[in-house]
PDB file of N, CA and C in Angstrom:
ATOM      1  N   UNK A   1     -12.646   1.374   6.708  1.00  0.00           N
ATOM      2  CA  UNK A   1     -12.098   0.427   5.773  1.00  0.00           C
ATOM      3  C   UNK A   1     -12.163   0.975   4.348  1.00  0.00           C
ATOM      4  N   UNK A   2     -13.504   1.788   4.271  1.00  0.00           N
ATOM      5  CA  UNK A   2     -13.091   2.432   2.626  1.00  0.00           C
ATOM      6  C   UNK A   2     -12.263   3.080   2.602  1.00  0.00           C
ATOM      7  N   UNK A   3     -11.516   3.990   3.340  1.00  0.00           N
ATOM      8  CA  UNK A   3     -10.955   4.861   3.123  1.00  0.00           C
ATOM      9  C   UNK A   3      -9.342   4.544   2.895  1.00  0.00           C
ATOM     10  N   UNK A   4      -9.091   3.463   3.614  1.00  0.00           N
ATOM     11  CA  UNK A   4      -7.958   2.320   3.449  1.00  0.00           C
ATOM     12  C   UNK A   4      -8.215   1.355   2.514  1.00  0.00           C
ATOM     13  N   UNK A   5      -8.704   1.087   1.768  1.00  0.00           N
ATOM     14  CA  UNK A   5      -8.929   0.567   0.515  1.00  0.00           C
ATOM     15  C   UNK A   5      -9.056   1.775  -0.435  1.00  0.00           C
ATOM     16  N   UNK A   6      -9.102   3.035  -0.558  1.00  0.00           N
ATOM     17  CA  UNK A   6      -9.564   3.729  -1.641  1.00  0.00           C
ATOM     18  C   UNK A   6      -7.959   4.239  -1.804  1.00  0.00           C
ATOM     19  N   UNK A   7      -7.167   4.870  -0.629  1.00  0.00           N
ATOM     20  CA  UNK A   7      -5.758   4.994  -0.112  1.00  0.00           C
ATOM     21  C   UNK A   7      -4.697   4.309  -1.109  1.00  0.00           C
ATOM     22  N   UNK A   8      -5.130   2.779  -0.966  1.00  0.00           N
ATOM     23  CA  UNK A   8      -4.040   1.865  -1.317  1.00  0.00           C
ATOM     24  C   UNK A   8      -4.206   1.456  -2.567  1.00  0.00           C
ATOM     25  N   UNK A   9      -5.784   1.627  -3.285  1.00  0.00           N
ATOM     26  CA  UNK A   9      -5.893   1.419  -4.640  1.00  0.00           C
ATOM     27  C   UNK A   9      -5.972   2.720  -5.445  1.00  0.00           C
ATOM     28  N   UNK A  10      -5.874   4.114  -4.503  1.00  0.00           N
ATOM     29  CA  UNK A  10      -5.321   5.038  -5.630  1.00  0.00           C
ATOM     30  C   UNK A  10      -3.877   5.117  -6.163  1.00  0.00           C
ATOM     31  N   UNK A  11      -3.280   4.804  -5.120  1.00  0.00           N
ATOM     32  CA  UNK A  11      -1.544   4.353  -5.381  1.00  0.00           C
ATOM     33  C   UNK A  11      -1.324   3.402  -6.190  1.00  0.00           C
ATOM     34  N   UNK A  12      -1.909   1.999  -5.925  1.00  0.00           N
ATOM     35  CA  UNK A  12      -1.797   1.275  -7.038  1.00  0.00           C
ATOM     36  C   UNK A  12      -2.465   1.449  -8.783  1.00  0.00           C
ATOM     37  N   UNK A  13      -2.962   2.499  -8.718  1.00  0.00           N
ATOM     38  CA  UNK A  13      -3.815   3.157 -10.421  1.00  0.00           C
ATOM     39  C   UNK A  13      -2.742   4.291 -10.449  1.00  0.00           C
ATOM     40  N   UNK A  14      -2.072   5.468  -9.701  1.00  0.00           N
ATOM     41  CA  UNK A  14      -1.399   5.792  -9.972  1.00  0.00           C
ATOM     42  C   UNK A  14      -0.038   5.244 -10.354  1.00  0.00           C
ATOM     43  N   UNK A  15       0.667   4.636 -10.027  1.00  0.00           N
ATOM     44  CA  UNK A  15       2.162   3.646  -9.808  1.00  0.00           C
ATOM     45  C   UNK A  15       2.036   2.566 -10.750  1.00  0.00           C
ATOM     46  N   UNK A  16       1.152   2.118 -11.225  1.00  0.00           N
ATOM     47  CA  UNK A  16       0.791   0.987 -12.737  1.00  0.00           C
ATOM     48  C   UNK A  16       0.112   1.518 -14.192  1.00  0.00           C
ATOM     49  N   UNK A  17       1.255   1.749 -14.672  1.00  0.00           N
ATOM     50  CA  UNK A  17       0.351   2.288 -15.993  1.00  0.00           C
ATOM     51  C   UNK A  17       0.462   0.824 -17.003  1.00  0.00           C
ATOM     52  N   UNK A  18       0.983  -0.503 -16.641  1.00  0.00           N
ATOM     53  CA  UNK A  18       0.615  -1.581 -18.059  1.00  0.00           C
ATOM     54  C   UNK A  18       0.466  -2.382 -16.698  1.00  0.00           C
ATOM     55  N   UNK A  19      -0.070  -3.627 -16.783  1.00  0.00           N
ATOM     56  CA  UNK A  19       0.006  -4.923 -16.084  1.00  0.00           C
ATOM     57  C   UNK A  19      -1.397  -5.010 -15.236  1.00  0.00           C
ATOM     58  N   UNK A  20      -1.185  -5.047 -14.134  1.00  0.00           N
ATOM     59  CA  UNK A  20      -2.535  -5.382 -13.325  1.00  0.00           C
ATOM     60  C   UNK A  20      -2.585  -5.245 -11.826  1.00  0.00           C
ATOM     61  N   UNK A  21      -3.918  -4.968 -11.467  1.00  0.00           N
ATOM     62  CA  UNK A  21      -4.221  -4.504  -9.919  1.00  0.00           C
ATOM     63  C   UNK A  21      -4.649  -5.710  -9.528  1.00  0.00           C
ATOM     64  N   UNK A  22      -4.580  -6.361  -7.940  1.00  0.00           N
ATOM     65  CA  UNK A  22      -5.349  -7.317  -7.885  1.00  0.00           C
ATOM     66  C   UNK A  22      -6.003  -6.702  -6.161  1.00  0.00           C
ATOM     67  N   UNK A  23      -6.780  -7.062  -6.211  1.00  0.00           N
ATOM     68  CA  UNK A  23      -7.314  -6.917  -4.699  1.00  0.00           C
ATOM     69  C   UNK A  23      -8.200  -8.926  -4.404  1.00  0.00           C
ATOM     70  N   UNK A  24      -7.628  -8.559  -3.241  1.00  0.00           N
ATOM     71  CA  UNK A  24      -7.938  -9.917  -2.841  1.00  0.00           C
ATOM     72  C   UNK A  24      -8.310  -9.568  -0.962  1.00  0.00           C
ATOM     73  N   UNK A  25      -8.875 -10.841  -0.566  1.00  0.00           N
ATOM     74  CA  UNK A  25      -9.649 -10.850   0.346  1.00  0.00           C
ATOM     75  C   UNK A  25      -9.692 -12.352   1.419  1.00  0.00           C
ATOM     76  N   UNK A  26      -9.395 -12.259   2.624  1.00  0.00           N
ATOM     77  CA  UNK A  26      -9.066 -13.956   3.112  1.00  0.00           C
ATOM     78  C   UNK A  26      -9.504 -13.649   4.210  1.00  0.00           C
ATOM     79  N   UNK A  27      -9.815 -15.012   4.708  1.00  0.00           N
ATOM     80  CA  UNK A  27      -9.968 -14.736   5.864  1.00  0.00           C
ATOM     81  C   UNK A  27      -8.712 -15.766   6.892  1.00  0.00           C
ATOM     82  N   UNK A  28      -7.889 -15.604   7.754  1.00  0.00           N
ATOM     83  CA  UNK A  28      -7.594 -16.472   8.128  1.00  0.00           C
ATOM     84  C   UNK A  28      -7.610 -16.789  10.187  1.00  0.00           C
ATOM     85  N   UNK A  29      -7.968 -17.402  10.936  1.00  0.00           N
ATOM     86  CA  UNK A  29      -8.752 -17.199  12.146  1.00  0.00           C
ATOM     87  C   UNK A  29      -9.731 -16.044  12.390  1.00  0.00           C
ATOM     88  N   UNK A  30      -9.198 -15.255  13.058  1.00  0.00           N
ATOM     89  CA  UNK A  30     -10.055 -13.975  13.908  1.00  0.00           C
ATOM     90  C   UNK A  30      -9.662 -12.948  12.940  1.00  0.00           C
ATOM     91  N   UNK A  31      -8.525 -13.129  11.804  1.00  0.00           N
ATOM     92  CA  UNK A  31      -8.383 -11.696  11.153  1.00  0.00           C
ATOM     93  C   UNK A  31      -8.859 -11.979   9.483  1.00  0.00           C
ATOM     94  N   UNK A  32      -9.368 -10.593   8.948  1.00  0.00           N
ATOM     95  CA  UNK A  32      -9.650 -10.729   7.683  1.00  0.00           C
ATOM     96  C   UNK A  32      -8.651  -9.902   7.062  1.00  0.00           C
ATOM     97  N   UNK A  33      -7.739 -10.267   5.880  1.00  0.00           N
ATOM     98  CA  UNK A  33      -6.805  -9.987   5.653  1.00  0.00           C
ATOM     99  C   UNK A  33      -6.859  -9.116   3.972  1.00  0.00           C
ATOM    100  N   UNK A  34      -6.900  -8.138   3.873  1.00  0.00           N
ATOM    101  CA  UNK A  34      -7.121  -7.460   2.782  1.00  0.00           C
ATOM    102  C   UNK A  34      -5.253  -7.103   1.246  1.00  0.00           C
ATOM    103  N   UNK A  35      -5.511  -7.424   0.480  1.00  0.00           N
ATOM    104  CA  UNK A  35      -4.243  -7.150  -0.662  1.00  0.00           C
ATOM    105  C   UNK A  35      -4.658  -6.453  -1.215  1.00  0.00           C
ATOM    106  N   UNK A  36      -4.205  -5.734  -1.843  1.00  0.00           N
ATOM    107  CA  UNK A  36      -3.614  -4.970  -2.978  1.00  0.00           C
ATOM    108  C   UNK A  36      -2.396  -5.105  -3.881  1.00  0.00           C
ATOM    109  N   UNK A  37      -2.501  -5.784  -4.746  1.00  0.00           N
ATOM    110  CA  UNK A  37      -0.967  -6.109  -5.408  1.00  0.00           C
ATOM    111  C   UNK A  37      -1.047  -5.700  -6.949  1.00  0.00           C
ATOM    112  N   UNK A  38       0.061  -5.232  -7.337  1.00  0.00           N
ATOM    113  CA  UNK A  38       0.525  -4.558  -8.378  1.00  0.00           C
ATOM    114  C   UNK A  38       1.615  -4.618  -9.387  1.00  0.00           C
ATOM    115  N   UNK A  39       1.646  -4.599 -10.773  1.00  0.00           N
ATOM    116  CA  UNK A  39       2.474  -4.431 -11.060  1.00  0.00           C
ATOM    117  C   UNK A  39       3.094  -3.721 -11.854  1.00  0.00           C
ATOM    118  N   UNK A  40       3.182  -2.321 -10.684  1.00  0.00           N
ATOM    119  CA  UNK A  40       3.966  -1.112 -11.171  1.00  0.00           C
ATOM    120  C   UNK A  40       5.282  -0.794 -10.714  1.00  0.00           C
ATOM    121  N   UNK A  41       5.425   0.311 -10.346  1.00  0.00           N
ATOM    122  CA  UNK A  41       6.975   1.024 -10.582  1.00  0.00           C
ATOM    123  C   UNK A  41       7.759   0.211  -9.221  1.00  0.00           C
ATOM    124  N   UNK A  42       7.237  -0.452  -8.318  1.00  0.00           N
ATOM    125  CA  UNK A  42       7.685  -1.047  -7.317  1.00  0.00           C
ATOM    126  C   UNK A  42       8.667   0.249  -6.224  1.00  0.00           C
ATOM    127  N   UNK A  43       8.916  -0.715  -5.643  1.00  0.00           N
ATOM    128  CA  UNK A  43       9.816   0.039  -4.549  1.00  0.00           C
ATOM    129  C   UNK A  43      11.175  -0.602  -4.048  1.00  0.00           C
ATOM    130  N   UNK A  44      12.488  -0.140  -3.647  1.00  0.00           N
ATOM    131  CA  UNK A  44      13.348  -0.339  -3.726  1.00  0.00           C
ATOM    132  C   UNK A  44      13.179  -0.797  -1.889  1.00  0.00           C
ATOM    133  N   UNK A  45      13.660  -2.483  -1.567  1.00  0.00           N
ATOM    134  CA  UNK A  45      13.688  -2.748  -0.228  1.00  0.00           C
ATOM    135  C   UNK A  45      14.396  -1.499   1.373  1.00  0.00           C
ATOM    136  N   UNK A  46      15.499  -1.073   0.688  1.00  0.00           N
ATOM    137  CA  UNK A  46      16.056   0.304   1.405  1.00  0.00           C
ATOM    138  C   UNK A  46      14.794   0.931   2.069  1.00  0.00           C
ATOM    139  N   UNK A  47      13.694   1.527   0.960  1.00  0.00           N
ATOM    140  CA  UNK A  47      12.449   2.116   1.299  1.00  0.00           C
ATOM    141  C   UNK A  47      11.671   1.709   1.674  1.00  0.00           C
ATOM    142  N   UNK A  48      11.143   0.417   2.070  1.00  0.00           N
ATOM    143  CA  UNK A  48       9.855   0.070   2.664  1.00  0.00           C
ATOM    144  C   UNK A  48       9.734   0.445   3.621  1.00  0.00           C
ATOM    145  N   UNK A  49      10.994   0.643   4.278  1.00  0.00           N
ATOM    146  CA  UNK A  49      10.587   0.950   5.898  1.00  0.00           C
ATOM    147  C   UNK A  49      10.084   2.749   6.287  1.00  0.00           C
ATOM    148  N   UNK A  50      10.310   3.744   5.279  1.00  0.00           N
ATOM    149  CA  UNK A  50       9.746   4.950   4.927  1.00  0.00           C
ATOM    150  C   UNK A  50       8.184   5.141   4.668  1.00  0.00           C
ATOM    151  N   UNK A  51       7.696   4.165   4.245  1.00  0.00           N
ATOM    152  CA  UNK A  51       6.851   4.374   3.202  1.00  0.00           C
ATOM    153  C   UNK A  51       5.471   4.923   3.999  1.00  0.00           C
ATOM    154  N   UNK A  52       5.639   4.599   5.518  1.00  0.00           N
ATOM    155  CA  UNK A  52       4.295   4.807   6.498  1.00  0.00           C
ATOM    156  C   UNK A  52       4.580   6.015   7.326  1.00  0.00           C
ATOM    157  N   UNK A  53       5.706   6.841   6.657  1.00  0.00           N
ATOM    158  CA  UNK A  53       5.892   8.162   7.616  1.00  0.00           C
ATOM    159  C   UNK A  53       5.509   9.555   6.649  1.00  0.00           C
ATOM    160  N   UNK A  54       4.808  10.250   7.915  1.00  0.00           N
ATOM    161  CA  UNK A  54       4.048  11.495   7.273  1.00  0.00           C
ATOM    162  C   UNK A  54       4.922  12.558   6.243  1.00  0.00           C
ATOM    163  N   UNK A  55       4.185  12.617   5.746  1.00  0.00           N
ATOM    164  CA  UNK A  55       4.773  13.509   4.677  1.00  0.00           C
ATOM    165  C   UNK A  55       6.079  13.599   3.947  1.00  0.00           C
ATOM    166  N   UNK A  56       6.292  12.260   3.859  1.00  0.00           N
ATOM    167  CA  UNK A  56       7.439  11.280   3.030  1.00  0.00           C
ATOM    168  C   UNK A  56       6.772  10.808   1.408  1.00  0.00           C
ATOM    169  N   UNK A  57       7.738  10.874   0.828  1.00  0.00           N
ATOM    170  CA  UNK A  57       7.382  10.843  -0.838  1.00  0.00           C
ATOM    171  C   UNK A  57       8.786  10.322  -1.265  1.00  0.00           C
ATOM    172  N   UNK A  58       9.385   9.031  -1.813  1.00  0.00           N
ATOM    173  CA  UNK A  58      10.308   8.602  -2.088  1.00  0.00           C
ATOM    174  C   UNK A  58      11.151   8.729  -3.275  1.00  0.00           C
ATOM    175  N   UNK A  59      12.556   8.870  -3.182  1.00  0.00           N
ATOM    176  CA  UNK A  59      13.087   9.743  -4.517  1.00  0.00           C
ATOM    177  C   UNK A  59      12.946   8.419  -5.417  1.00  0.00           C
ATOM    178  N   UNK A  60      12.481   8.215  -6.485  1.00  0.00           N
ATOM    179  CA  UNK A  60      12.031   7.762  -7.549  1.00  0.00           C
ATOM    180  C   UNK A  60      11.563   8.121  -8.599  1.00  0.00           C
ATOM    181  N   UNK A  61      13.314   8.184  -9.861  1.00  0.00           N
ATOM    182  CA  UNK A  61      13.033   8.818 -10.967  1.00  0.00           C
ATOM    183  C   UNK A  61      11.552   8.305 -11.193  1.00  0.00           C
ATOM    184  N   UNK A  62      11.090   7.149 -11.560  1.00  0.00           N
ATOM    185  CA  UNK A  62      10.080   6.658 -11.949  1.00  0.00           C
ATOM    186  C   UNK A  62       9.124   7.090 -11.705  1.00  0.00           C
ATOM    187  N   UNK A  63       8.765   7.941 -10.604  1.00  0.00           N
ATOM    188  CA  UNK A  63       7.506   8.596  -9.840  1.00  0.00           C
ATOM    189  C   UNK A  63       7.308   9.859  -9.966  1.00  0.00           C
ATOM    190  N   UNK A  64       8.481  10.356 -10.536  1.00  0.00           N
ATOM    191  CA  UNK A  64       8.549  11.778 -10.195  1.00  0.00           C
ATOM    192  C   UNK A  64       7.388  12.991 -11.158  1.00  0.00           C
ATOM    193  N   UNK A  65       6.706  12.056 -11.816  1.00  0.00           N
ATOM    194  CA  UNK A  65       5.499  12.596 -12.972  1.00  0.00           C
ATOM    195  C   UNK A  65       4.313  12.765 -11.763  1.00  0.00           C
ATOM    196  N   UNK A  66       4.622  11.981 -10.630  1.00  0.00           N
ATOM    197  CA  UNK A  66       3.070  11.573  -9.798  1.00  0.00           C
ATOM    198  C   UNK A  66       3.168  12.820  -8.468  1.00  0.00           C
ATOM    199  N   UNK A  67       2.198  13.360  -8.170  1.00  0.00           N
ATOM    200  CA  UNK A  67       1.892  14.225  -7.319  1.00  0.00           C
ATOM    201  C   UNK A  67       1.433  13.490  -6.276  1.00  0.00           C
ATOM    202  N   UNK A  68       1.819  14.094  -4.997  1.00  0.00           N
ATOM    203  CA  UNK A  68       0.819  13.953  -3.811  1.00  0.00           C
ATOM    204  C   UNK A  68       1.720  14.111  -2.105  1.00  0.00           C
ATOM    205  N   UNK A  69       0.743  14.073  -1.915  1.00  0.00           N
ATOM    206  CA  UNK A  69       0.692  14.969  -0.294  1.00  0.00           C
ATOM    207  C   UNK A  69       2.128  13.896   0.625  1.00  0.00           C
ATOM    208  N   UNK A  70       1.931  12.975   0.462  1.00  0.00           N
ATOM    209  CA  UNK A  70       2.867  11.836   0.937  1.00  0.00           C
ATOM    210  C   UNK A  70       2.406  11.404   2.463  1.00  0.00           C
ATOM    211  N   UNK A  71       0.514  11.951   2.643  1.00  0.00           N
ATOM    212  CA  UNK A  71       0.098  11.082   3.748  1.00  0.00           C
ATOM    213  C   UNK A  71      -0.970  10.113   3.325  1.00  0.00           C
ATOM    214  N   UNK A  72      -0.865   9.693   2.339  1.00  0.00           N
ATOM    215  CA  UNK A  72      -2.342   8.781   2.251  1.00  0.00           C
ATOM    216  C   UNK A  72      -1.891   7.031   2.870  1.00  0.00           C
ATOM    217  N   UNK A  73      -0.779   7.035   2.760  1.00  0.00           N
ATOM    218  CA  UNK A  73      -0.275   5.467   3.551  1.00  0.00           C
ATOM    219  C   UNK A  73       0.105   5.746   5.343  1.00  0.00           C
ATOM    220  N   UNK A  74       0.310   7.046   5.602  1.00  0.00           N
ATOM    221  CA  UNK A  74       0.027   7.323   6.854  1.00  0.00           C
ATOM    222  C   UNK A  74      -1.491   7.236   7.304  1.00  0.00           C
ATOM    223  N   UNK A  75      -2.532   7.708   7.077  1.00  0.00           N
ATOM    224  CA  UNK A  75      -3.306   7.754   7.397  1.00  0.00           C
ATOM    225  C   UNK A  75      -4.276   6.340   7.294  1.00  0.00           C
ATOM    226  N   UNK A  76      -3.729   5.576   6.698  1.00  0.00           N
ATOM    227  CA  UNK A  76      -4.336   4.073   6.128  1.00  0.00           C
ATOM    228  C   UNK A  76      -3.798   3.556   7.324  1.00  0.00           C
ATOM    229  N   UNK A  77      -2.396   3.596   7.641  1.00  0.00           N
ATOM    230  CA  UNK A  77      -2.189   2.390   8.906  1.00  0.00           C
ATOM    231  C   UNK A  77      -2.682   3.326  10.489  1.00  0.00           C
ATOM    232  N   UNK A  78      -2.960   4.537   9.771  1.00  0.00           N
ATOM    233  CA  UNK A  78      -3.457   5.200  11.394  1.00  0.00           C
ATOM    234  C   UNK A  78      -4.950   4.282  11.330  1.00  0.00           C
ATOM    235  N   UNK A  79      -5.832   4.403  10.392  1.00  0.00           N
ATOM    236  CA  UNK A  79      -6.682   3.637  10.541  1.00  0.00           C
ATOM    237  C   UNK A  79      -6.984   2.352  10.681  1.00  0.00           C
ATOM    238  N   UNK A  80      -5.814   1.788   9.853  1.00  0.00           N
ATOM    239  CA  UNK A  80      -5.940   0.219  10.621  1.00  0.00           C
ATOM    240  C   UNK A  80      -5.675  -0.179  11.672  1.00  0.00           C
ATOM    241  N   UNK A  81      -4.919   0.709  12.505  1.00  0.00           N
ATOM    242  CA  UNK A  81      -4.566   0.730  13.912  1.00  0.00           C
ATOM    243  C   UNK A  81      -5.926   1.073  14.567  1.00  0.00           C
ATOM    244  N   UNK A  82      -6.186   1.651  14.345  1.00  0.00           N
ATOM    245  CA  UNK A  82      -7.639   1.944  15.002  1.00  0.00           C
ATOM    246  C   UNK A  82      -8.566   0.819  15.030  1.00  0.00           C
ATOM    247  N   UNK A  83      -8.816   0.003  14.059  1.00  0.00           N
ATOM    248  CA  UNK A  83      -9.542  -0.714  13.882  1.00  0.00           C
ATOM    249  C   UNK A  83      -8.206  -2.364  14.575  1.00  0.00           C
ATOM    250  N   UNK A  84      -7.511  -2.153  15.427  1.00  0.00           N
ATOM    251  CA  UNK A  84      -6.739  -3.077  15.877  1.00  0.00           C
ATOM    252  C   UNK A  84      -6.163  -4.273  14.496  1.00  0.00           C
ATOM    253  N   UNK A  85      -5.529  -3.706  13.551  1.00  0.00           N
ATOM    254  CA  UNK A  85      -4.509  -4.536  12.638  1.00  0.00           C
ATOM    255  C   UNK A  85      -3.396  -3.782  12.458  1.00  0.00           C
ATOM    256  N   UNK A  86      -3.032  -4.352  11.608  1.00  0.00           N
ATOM    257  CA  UNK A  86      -1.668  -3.845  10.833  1.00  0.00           C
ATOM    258  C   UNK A  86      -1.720  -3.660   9.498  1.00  0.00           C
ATOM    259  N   UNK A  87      -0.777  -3.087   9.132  1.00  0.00           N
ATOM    260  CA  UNK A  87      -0.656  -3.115   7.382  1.00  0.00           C
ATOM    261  C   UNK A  87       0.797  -3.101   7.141  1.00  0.00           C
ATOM    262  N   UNK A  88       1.148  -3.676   5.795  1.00  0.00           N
ATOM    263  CA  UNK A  88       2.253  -3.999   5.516  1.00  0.00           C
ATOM    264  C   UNK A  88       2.452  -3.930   4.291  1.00  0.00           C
ATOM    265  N   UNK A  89       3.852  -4.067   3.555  1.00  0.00           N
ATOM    266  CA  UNK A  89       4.007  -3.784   2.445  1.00  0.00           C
ATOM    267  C   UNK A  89       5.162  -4.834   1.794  1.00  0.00           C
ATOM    268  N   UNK A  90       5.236  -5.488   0.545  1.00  0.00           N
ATOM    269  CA  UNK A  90       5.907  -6.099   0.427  1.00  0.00           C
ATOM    270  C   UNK A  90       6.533  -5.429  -0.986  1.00  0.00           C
ATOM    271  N   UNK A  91       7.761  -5.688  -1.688  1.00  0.00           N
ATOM    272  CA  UNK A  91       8.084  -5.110  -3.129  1.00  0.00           C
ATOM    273  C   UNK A  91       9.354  -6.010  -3.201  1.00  0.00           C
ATOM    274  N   UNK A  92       9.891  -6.126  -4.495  1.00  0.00           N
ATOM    275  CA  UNK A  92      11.193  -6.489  -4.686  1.00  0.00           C
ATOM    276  C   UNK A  92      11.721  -5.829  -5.303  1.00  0.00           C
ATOM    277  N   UNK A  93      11.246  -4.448  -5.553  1.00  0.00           N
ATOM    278  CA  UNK A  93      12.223  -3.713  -5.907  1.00  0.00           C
ATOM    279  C   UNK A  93      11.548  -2.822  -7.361  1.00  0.00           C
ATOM    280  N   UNK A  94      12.590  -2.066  -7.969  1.00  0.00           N
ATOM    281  CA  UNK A  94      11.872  -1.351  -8.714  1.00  0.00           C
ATOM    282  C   UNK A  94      11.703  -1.920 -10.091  1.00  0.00           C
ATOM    283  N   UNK A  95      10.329  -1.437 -10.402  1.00  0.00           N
ATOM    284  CA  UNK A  95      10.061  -2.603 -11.511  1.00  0.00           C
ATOM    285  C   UNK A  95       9.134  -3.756 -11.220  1.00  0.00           C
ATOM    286  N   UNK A  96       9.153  -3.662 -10.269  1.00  0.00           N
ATOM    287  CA  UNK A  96       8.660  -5.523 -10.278  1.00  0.00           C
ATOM    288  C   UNK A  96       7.433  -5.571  -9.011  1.00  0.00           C
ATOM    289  N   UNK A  97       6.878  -3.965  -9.272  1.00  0.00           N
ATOM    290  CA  UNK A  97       5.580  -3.858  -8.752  1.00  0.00           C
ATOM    291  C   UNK A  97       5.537  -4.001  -6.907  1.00  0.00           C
ATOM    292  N   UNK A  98       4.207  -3.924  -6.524  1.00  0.00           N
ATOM    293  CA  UNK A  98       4.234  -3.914  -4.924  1.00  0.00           C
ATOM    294  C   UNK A  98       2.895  -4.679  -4.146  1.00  0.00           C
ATOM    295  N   UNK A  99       3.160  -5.027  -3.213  1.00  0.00           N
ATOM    296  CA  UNK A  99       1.793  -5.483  -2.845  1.00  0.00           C
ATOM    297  C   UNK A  99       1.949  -5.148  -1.382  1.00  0.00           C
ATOM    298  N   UNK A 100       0.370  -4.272  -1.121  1.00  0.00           N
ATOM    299  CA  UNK A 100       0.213  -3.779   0.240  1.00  0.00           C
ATOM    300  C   UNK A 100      -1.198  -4.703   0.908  1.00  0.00           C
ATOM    301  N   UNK A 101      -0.598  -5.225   2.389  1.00  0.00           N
ATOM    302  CA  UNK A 101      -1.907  -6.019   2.648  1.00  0.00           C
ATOM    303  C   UNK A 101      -1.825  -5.461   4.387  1.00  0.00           C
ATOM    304  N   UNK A 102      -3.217  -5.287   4.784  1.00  0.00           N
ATOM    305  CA  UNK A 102      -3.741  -4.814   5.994  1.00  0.00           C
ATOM    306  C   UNK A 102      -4.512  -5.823   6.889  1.00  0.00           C
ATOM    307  N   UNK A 103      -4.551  -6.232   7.666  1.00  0.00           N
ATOM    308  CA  UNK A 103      -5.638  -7.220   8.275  1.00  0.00           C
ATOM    309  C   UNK A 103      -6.661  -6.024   9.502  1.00  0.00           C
ATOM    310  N   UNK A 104      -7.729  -7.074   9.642  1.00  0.00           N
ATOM    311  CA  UNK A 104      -8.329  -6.393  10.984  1.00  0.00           C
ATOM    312  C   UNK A 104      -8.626  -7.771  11.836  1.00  0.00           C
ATOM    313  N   UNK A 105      -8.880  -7.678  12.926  1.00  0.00           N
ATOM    314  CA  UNK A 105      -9.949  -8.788  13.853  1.00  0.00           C
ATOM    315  C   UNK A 105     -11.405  -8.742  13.857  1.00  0.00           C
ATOM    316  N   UNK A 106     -11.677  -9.882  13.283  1.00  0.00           N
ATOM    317  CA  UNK A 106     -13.032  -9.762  13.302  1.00  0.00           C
ATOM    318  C   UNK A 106     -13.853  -9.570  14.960  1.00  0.00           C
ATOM    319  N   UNK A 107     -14.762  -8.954  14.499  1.00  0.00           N
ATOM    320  CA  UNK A 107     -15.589  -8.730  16.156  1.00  0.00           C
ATOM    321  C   UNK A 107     -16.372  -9.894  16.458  1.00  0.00           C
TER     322      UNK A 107
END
């Protein structure tokens, strides 16, 4: 779980340079449901469905200052899979920031 929380809040400190990070925390039945929401460079709906494949990095003038490998959101839902959840991603687009949320089942 740290490592999927450290994943999704280095993206969100990289991808927000004014506004705000939020991490939040719920529980709702058997799953505990983890956010990350942001409001940085966002993502264009076309792309969400990219965003969990290996060594993918999305063309975005806006990004193009930011470095990186383009597996750290692969390896976050490999781990939440492991730990039996999902993760997901929501945005409206560019500009208008992103919010990534993962659940697990509690044991």
């Amino acid at each position: 779980m740290k490592q999927i929380l450290l994943n999704l809040l280095s993206n969100a400190v990289k991808f927000t340079e004014e506004g705000y990070i939020k991490v939040s925390i719920r529980k709702e039945g058997d799953k505990v449901i983890f956010s990350v929401k942001d409001t940085g460079i966002g993502i264009k709906k076309e792309d969400l469905k990219k965003l969990f494949t290996s060594f993918t990095q999305l063309e975005n003038p806006l990004q193009k200052k930011y470095k990186g490998t383009g597996l750290g959101l692969t390896i976050a839902k490999k781990y939440v899979s492991l730990l039996g959840g999902d993760i997901y991603v929501k945005s409206e687009g560019e500009g208008k920031g992103s919010e990534f949320s993962f659940y697990i089942k509690e044991n």
